[in-house]
Protein backbone atom coordinates (compact mmCIF):
# COMPACT_ATOMS: atom_id res chain seq x y z
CA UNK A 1 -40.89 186.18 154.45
CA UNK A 2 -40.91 189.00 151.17
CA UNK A 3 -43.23 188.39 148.78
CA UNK A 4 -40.94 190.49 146.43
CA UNK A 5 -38.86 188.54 144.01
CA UNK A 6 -36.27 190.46 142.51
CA UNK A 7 -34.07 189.16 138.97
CA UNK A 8 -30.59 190.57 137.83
CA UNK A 9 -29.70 190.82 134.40
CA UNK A 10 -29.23 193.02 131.75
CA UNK A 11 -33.11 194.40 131.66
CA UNK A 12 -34.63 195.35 128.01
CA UNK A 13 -38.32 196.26 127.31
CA UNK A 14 -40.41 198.61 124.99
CA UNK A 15 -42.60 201.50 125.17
CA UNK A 16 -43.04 202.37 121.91
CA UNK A 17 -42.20 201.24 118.44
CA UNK A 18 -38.94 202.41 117.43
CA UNK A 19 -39.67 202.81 113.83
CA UNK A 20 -41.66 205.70 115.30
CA UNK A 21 -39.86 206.73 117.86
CA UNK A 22 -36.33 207.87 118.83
CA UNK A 23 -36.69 207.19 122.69
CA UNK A 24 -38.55 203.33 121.94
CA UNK A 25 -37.32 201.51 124.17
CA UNK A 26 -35.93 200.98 127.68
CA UNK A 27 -31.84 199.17 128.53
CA UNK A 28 -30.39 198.72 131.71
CA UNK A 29 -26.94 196.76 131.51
CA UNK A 30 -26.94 196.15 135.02
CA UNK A 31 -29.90 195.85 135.82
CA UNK A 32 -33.03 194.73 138.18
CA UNK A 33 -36.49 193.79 137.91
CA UNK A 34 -38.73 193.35 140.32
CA UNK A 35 -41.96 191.59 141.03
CA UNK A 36 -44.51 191.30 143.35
CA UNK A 37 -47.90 189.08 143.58
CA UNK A 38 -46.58 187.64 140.11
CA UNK A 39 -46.88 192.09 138.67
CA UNK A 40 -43.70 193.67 137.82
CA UNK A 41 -43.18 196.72 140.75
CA UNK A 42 -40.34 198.01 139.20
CA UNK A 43 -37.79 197.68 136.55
CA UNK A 44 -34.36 199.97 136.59
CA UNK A 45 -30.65 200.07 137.32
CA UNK A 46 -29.73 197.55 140.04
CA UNK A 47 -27.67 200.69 141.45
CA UNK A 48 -30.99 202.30 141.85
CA UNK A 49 -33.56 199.99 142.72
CA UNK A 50 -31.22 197.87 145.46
CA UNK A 51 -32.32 199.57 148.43
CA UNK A 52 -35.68 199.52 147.70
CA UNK A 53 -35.50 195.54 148.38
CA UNK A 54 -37.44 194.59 151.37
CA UNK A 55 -34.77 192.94 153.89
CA UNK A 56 -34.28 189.36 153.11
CA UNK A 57 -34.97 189.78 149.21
CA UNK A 58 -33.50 187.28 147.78
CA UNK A 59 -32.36 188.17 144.48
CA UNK A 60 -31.68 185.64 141.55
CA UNK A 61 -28.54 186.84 139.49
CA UNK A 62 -29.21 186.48 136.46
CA UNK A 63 -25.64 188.49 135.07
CA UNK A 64 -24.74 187.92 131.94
CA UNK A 65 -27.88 187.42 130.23
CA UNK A 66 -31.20 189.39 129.16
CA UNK A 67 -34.45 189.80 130.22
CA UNK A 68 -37.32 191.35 128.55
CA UNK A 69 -40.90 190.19 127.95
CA UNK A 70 -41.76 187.11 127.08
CA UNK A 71 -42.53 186.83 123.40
CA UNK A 72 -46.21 186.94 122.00
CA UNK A 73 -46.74 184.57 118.92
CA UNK A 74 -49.74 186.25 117.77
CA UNK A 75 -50.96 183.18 115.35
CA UNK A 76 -50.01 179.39 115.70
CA UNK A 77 -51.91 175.80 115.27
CA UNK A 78 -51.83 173.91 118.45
CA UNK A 79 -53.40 170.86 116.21
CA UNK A 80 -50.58 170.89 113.77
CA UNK A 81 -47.53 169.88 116.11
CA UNK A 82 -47.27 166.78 115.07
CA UNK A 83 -47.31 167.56 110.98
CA UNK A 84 -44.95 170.47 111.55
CA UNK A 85 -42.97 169.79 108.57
CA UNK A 86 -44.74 168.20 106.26
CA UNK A 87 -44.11 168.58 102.55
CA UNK A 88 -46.71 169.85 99.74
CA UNK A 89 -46.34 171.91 96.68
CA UNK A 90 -48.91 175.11 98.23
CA UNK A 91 -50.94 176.05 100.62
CA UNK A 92 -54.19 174.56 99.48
CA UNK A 93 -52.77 170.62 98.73
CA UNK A 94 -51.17 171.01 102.00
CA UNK A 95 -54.40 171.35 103.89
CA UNK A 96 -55.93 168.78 102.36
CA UNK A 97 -53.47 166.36 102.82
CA UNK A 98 -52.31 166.58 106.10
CA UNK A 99 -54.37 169.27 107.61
CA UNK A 100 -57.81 168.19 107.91
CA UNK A 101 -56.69 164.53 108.22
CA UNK A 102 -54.45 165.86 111.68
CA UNK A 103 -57.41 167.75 113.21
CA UNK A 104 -59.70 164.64 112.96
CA UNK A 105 -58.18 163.19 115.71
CA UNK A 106 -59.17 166.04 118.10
CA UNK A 107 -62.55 164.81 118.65
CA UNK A 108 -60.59 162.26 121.11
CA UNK A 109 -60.00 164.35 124.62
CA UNK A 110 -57.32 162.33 125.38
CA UNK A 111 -55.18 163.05 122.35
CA UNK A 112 -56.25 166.28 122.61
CA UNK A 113 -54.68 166.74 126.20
CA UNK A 114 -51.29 165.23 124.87
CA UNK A 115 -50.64 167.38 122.01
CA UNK A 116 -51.95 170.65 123.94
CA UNK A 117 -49.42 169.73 126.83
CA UNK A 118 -46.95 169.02 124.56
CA UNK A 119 -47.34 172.33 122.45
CA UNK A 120 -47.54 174.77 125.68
CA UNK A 121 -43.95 173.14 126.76
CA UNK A 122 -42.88 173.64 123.26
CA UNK A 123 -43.89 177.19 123.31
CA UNK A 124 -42.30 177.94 127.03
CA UNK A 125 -39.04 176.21 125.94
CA UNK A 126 -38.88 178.66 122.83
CA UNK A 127 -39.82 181.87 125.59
CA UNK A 128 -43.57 182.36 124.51
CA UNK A 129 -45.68 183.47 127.09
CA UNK A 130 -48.37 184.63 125.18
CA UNK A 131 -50.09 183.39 121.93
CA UNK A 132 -53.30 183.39 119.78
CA UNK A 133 -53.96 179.70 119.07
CA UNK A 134 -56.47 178.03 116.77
CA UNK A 135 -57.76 174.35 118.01
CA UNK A 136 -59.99 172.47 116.01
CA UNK A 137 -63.38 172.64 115.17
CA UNK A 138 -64.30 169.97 118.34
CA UNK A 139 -64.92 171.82 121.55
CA UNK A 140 -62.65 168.92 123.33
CA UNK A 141 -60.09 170.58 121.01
CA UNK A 142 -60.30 174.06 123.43
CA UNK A 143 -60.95 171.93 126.16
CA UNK A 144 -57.67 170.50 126.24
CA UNK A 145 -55.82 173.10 124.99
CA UNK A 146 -57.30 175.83 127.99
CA UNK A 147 -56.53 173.34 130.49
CA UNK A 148 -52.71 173.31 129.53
CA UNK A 149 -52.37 176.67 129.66
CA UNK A 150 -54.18 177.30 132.65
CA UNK A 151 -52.00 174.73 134.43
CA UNK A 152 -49.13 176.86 134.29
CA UNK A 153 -50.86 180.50 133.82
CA UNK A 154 -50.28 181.69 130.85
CA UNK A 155 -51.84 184.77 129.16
CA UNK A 156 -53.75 183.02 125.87
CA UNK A 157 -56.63 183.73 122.90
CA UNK A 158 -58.34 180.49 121.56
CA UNK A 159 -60.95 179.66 119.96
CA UNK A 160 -62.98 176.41 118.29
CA UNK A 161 -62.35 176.65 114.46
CA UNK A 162 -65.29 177.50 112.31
CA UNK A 163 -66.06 175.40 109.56
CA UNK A 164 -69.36 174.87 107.46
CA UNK A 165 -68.17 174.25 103.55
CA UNK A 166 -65.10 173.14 101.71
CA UNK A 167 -63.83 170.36 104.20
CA UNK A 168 -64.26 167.55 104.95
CA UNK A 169 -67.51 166.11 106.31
CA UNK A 170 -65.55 164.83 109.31
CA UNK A 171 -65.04 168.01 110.03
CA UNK A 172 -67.43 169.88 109.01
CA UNK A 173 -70.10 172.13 111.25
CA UNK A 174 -73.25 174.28 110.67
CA UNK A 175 -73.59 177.78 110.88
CA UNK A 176 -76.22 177.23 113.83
CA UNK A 177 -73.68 174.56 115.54
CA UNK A 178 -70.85 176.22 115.24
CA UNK A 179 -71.76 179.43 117.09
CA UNK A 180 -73.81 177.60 119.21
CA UNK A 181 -70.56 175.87 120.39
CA UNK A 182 -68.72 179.00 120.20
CA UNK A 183 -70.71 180.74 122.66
CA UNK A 184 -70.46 177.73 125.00
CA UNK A 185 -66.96 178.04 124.89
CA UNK A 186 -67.08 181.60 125.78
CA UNK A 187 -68.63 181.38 128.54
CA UNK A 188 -67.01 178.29 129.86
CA UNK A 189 -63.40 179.35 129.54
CA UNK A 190 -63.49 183.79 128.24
CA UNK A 191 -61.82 185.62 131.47
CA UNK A 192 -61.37 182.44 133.46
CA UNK A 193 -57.89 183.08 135.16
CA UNK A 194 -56.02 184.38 131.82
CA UNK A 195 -57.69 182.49 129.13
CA UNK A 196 -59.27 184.61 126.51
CA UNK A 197 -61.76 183.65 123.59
CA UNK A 198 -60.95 184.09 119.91
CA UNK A 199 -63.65 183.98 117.37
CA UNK A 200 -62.05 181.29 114.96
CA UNK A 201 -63.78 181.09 111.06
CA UNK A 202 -60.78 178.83 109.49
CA UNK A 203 -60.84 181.32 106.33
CA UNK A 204 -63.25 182.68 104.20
CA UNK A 205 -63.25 180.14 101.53
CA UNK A 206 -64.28 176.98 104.40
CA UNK A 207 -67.97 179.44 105.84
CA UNK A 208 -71.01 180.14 103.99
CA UNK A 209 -72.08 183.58 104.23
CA UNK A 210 -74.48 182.47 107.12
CA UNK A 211 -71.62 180.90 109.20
CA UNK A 212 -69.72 184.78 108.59
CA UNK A 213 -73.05 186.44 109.35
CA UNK A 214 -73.29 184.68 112.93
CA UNK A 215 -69.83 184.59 113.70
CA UNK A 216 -70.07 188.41 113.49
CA UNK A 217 -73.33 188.61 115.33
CA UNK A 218 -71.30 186.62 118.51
CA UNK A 219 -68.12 189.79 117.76
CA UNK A 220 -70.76 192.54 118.03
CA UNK A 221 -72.16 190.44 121.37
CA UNK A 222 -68.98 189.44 123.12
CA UNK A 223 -66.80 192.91 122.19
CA UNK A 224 -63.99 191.81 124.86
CA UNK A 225 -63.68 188.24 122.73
CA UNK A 226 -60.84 188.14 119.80
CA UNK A 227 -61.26 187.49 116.18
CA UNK A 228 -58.52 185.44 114.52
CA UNK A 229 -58.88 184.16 110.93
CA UNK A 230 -56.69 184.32 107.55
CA UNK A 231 -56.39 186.61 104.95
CA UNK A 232 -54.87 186.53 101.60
CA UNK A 233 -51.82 184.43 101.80
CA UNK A 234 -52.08 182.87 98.63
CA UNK A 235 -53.24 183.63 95.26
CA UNK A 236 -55.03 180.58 94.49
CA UNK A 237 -56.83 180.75 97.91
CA UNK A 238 -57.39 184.97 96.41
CA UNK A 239 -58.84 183.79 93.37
CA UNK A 240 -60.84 181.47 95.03
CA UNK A 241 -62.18 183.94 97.16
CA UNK A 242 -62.99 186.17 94.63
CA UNK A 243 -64.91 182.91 93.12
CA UNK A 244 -67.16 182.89 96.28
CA UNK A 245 -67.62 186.30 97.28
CA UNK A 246 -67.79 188.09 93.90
CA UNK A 247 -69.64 190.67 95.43
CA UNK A 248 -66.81 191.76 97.80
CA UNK A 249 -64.32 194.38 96.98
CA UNK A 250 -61.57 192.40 98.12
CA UNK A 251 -60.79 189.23 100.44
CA UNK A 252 -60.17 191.51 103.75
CA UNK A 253 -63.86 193.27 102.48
CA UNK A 254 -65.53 189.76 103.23
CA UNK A 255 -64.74 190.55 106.80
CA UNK A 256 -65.51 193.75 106.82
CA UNK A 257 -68.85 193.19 105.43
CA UNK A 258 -69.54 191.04 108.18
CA UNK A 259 -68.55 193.11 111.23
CA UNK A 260 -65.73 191.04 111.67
CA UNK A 261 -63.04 194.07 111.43
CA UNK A 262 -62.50 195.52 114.61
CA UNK A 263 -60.30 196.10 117.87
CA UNK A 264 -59.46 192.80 118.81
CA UNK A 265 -59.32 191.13 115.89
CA UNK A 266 -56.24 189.39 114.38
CA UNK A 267 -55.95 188.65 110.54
CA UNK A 268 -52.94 186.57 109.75
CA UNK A 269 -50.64 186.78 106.60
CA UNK A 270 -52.10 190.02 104.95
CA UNK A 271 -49.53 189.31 101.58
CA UNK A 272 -51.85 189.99 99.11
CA UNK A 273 -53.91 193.19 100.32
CA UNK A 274 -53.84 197.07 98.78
CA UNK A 275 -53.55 200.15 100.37
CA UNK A 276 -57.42 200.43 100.65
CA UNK A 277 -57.21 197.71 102.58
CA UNK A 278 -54.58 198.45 105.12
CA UNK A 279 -55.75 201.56 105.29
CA UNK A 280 -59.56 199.98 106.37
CA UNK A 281 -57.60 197.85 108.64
CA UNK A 282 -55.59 200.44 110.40
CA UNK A 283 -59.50 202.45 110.84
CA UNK A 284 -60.95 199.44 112.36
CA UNK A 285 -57.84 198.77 114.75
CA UNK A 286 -57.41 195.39 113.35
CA UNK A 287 -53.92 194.19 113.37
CA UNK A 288 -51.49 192.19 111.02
CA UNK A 289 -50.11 189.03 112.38
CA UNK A 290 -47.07 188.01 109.65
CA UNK A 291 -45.71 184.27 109.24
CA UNK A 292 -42.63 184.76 107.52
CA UNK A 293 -41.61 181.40 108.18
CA UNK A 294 -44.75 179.57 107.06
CA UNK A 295 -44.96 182.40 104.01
CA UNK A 296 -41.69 181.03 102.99
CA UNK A 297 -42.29 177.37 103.30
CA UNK A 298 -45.59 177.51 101.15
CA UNK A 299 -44.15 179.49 98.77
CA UNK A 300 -47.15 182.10 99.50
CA UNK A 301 -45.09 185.32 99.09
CA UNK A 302 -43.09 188.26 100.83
CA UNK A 303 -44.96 190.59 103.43
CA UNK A 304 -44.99 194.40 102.35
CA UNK A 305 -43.20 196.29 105.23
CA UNK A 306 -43.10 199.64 103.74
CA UNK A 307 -47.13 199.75 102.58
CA UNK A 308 -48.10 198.50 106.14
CA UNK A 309 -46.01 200.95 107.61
CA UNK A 310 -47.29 203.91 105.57
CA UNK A 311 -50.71 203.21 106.85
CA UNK A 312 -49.72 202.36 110.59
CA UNK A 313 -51.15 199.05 110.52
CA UNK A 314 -50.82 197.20 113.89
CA UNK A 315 -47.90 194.13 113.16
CA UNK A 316 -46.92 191.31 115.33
CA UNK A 317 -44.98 188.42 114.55
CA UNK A 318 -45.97 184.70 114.63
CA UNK A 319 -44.51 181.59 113.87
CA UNK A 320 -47.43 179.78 112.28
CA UNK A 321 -46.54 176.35 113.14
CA UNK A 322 -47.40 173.91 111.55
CA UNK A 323 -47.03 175.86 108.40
CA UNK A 324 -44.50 177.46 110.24
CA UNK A 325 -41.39 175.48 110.73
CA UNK A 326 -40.37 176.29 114.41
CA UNK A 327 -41.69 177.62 117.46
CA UNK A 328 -38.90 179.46 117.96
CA UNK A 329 -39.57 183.59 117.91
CA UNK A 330 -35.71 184.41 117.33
CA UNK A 331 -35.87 181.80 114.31
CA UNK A 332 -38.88 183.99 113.14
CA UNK A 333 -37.12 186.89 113.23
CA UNK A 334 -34.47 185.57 110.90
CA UNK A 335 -36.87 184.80 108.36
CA UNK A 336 -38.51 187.93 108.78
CA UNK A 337 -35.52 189.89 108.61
CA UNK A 338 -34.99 187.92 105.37
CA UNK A 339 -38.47 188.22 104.11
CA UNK A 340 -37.81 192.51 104.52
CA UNK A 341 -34.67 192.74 103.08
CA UNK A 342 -36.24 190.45 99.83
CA UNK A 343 -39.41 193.16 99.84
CA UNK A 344 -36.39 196.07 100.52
CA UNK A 345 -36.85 197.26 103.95
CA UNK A 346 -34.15 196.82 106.26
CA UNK A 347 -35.66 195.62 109.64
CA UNK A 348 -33.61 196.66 112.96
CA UNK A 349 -32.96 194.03 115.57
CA UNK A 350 -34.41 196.40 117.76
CA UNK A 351 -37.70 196.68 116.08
CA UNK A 352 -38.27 192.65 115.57
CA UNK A 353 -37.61 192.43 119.19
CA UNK A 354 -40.35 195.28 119.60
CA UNK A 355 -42.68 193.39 117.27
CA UNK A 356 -42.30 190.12 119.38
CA UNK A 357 -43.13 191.91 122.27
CA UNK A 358 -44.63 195.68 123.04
CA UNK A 359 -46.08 195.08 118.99
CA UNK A 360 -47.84 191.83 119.53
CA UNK A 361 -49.18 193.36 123.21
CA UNK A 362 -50.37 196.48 121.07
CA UNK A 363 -52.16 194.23 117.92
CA UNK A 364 -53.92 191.89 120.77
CA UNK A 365 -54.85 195.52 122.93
CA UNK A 366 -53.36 193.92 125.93
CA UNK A 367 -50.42 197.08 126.20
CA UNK A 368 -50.01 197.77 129.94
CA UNK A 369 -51.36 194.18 130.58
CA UNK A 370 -48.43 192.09 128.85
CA UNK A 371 -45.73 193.31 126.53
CA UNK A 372 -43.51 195.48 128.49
CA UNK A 373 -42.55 196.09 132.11
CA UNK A 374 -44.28 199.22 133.05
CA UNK A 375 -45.42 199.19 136.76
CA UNK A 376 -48.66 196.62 137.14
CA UNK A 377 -48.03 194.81 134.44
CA UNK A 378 -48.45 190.85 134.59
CA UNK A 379 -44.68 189.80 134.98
CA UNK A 380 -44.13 187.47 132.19
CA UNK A 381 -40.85 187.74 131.14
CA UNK A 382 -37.95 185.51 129.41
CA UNK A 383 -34.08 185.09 130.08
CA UNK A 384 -31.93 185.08 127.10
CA UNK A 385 -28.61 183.88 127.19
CA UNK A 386 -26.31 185.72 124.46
CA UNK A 387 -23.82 182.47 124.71
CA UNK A 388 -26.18 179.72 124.44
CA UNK A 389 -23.78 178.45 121.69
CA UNK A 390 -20.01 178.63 120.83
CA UNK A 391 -21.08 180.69 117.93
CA UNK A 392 -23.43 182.99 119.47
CA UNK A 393 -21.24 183.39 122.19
CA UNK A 394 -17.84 184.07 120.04
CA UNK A 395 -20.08 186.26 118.09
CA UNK A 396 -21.68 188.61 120.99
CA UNK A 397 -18.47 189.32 122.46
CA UNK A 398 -17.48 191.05 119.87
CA UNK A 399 -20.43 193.16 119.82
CA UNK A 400 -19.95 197.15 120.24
CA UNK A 401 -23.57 198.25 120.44
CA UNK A 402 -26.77 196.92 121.64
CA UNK A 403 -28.44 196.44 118.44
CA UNK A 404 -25.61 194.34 116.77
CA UNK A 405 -26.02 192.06 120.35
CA UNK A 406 -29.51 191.83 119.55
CA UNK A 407 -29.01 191.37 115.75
CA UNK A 408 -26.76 188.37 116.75
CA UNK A 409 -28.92 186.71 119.00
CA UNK A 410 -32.14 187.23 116.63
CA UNK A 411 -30.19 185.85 113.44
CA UNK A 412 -28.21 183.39 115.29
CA UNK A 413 -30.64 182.49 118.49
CA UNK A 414 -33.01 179.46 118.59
CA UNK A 415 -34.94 177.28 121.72
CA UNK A 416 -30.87 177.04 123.13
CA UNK A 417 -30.84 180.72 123.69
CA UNK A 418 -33.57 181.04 126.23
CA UNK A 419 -32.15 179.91 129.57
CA UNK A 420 -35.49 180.68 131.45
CA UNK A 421 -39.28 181.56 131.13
CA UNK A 422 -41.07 183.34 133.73
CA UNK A 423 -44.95 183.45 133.64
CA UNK A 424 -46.99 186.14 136.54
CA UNK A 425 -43.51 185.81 138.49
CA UNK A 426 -42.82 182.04 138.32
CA UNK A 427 -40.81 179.75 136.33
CA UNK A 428 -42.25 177.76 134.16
CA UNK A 429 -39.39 176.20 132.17
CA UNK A 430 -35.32 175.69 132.73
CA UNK A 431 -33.02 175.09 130.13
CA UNK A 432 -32.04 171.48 130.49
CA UNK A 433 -34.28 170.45 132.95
């Protein structure tokens, strides 16, 4: 019996990012992708690639919809599923007031298991494959939330959250404790199967300068280990900042200062920087990860496309739940598309698609290993359906190029529009079952 799985379909991936490139990405109406030992082999024209099937290939047809990578939400709050939605005039009230209150309860293992199965289902019905996730400050927190993923392989960065000041006391850590834990974790869960630590300080404002100083001891130990962590999203939490560290030349320079800008290392929101700072970013290989949904529902501002993109600063998208509003990656790419157009830049489906994908593999330095379907790459992949809905469907057949199909299903796509999800070759979620 083969142990080649082949999938038919309209086939899209990236190789580069097509606001820097003419030849960007990769289209095959009709066509195949193949996958062996759960690593893509090949992915062409059906015309071409057919009889290079092993006899008795069985091929699932897949006609009529996409494939391409499974998306890569490069910042979300596995804690925070259940207060998705909650109301609060800012970013600040809202932690305090549902936040912390939420993440209490992830001392408990057993709660902890329900909401991280609950979240990786949400995520695989939505098409994500591959995210950066914060737990909570309680190592039963990454516990739970590694085991889910693990149980149906999926590529992840996650870390215990960092927290010695500016919290509450029930959850509250030391600088000693918390990267005592930290380290723990890593070496409990960092390269088992495809988990990955993430170094996880909350935000500035919520770790002494010790807490910083140790966190970036464990980044210079552990090089292979992520950083994730926020960065001006708000002006309050800015000022306050500035309050704290009045020493520092900006909010991103309380990082730097602590070794804690770097390859591997994921700063979320970025709103609220300057061009020194983007610039530092872009030297250190540090990436962006922008919430326009969560940005929008906080009220914390609009993302500068053109200054990022004038110092080639790494982007990804995220969705940011629960400040963030959906799981969804196509219904972050309407808000982001929004969020551009507000800031005016004029973001191409094509390049949203790329940032959900090839950009977010790029930002977590993971290109060749998820992201795209070049030869050996794991074969995570999802299967879009351009008529998930009477609209999207009355809409994409009147589409005359690929962009404005792609356009459609990113403005008009949600969870409906992904018919499949594919993790190292296997399928890990159904529409409707």
């Amino acid at each position: 019996m083969s142990t080649v799985k082949a999938f038919r379909a309209s086939i899209l991936h990236f190789t580069a990012d097509p606001a820097m490139s003419d030849k960007a990405h990769s289209w095959h109406e009709d066509g195949l992708l193949v996958v062996v030992q759960g690593r893509v082999l090949a992915a062409g024209d059906y015309d071409r690639l057919k009889d290079t099937l092993p006899p008795g290939t069985q091929v699932r047809d897949y006609r009529g919809k996409i494939i391409m990578p499974g998306f890569i939400d490069t910042h979300i709050h596995y804690p925070q599923t259940d207060m998705i939605a909650s109301p609060a005039p800012g970013l600040l009230p809202w932690l305090d007031t549902y936040t912390f209150p939420t993440e209490r309860q992830f001392k408990d293992p057993e709660h902890a298991r329900g909401v991280a199965d609950f979240f990786v289902k949400e995520l695989l019905r939505c098409g994500t494959t591959t995210a950066m996730v914060y737990c909570t400050v309680h190592q039963e927190s990454v516990d739970a939330f590694f085991g889910a993923a693990e149980a149906h392989n999926l590529r992840v960065a996650a870390g215990k959250v960092m927290m010695d000041r500016h919290c509450p006391d029930f959850l509250q850590d030391t600088a000693e404790r918390g990267a005592r834990e930290s380290e723990e974790l890593i070496h409990r869960w960092h390269n088992k199967g495809r988990n990955m630590y993430a170094l996880t300080p909350r935000f500035a404002p919520t770790s002494t300068e010790a807490q910083l100083a140790m966190c970036g001891e464990l980044a210079r130990a552990y090089p292979d280990t992520y950083v994730q962590t926020h960065v001006a999203e708000n002006t309050d939490e800015v000022a306050w900042v500035k309050s704290l560290f009045p020493e520092a030349r900006s909010y991103l320079d309380v990082y730097d200062k602590f070794g804690l800008l770097r390859k591997r290392s994921m700063y979320a929101h970025c709103i609220w920087l300057d061009d020194e700072d983007r610039a530092r970013m872009a030297d250190t290989g540090a990436a962006v990860s922008m919430c326009a949904t969560s940005n929008l529902f906080l009220g914390s501002g609009l993302f500068d496309f053109a200054a990022a993109d004038r110092q080639q600063v790494a982007l990804s998208l995220a969705t940011d739940v629960g400040g963030g509003t959906s799981f969804s990656m196509l219904q972050t790419m309407n808000e982001t598309y929004k969020v551009a157009r507000m800031g005016g830049t004029y973001l191409p489906a094509l390049r949203m698609f790329y940032m959900a994908t090839l950009g977010g593999a790029r930002s977590m330095q993971l290109e060749g290993t998820v992201g795209n379907f070049v030869a050996g790459a794991e074969a995570d992949f999802v299967v879009l359906d351009p008529k998930a809905t009477p609209l999207l469907e009355r809409r994409t057949t009147r589409c005359d190029s690929l962009e404005e199909l792609l356009f459609a299903v990113a403005l008009l796509g949600d969870d409906r529009t992904v018919a499949a999800t594919y993790a190292a070759g296997a399928q890990v979620h159904q529409r409707g079952e």
